[in-house]
C-alpha atoms as a PDB file:
ATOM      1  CA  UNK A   1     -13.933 -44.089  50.288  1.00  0.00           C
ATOM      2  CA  UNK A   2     -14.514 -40.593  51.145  1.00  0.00           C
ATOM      3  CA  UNK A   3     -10.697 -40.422  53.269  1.00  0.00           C
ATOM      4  CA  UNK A   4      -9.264 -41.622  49.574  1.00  0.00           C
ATOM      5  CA  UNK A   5     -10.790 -38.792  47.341  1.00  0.00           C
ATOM      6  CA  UNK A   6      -9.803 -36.253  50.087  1.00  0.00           C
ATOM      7  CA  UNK A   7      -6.125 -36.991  50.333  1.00  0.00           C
ATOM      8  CA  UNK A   8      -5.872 -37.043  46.796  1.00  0.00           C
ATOM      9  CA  UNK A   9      -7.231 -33.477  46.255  1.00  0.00           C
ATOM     10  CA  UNK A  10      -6.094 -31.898  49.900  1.00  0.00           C
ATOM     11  CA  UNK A  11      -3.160 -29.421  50.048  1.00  0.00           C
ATOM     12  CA  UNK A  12      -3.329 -28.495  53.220  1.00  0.00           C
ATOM     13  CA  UNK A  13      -1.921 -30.736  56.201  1.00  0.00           C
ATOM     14  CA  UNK A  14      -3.810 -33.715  55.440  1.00  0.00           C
ATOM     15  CA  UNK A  15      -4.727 -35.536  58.628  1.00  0.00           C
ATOM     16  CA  UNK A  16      -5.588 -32.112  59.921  1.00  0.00           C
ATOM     17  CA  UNK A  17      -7.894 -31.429  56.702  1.00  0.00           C
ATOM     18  CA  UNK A  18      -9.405 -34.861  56.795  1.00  0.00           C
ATOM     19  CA  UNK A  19     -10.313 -35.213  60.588  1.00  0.00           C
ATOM     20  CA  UNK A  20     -12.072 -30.983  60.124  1.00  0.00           C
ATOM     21  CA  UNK A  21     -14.154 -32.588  57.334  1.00  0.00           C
ATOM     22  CA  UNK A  22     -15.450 -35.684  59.310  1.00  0.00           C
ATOM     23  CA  UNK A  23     -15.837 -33.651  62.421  1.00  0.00           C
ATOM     24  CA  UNK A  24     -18.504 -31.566  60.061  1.00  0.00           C
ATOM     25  CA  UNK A  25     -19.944 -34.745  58.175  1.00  0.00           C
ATOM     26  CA  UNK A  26     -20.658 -35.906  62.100  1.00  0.00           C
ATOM     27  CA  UNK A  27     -21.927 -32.850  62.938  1.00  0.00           C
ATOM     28  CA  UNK A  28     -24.720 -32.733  59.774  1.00  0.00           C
ATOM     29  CA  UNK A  29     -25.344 -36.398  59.415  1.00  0.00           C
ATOM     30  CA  UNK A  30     -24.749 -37.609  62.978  1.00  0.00           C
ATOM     31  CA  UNK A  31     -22.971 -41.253  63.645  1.00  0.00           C
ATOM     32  CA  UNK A  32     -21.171 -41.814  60.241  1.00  0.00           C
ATOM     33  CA  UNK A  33     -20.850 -45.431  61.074  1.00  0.00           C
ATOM     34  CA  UNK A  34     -24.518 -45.446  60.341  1.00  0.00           C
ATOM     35  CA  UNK A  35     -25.159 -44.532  57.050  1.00  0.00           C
ATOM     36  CA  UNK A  36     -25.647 -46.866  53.651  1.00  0.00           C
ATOM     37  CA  UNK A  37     -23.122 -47.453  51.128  1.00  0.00           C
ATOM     38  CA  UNK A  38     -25.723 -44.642  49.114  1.00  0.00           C
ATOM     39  CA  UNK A  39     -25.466 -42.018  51.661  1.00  0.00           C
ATOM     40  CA  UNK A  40     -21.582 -42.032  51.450  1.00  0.00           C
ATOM     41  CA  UNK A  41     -21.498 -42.240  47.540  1.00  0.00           C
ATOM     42  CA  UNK A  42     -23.704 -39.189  47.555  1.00  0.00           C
ATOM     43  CA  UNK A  43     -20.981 -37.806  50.077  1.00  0.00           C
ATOM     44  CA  UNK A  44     -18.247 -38.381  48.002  1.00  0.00           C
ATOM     45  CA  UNK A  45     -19.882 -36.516  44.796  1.00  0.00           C
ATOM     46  CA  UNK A  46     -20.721 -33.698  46.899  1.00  0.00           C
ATOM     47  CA  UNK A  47     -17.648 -32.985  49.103  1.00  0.00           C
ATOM     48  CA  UNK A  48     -15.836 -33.239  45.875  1.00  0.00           C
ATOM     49  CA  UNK A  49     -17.911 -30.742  44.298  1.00  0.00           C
ATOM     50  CA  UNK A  50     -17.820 -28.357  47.234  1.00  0.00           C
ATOM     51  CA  UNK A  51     -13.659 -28.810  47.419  1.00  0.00           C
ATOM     52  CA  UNK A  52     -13.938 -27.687  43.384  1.00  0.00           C
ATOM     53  CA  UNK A  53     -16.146 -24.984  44.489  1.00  0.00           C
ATOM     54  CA  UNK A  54     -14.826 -23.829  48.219  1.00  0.00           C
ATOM     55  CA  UNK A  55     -11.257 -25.485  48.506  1.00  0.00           C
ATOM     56  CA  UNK A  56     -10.226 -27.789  51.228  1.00  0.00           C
ATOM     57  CA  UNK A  57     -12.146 -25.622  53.604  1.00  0.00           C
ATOM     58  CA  UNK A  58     -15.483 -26.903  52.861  1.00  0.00           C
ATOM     59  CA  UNK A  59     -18.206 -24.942  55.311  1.00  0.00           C
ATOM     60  CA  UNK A  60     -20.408 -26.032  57.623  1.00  0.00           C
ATOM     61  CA  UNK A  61     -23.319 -24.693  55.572  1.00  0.00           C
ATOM     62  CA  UNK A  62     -22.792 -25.523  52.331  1.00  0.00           C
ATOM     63  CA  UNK A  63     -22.811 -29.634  53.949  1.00  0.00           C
ATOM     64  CA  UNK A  64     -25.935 -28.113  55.541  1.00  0.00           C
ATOM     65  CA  UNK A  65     -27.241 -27.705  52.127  1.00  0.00           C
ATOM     66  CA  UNK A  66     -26.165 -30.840  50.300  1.00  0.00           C
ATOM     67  CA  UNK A  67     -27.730 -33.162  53.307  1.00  0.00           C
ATOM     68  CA  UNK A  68     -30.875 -31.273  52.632  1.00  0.00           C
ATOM     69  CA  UNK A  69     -31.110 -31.461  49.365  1.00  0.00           C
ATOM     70  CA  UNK A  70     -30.548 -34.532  48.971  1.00  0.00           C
ATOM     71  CA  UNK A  71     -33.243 -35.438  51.901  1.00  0.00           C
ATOM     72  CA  UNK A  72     -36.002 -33.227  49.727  1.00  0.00           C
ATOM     73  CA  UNK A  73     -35.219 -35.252  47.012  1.00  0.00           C
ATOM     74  CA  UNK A  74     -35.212 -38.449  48.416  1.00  0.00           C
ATOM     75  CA  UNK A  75     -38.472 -37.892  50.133  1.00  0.00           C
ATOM     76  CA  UNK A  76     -40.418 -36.207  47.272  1.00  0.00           C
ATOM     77  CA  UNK A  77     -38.882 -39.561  44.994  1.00  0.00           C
ATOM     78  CA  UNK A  78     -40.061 -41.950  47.191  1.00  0.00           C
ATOM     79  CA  UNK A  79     -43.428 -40.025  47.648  1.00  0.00           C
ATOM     80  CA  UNK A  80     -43.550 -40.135  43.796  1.00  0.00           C
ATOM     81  CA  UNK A  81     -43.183 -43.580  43.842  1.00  0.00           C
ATOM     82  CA  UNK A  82     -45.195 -44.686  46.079  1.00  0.00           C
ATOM     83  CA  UNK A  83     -47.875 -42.543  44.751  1.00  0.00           C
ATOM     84  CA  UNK A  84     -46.873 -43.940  41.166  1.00  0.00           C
ATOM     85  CA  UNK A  85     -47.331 -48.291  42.908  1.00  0.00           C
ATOM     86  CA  UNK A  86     -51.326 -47.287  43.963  1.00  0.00           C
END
């Protein structure tokens, strides 16, 4: 999923581009094989966004950022809900 929306929008050397990119997903979300067909939709939306916003170079950081914002959210939801089901 995520390999097709980056070689669509990558100008650099692709393979290059592609295997930087997973080398930082590893490094913020750890094994990639592990993660739900959720966590790599919410990937997808935000590496694209960051490319719009940084280019093909996407840093470290910024994945830093999206991985915990999205974890803040998720938590605080699922706190709301469960809250919401007592």
């Amino acid at each position: 999923m995520l390999k097709s929306i980056l070689k669509k929008e990558i100008t650099v050397p692709e393979n290059s581009q592609l295997n930087k990119t997973y080398a930082l997903l590893k490094e913020v979300y750890g094994p990639l094989e592990n993660l739900s067909h959720k966590q790599w939709s919410q990937i997808e939306r935000g590496v694209k966004a960051l490319m719009k916003e940084h280019g093909p170079d996407i840093p470290l950081e910024s994945l830093k950022a999206m991985k915990h914002t999205y974890d803040i959210y998720h938590t605080d939801k699922d706190v709301a809900l469960d809250f919401m089901s007592n």
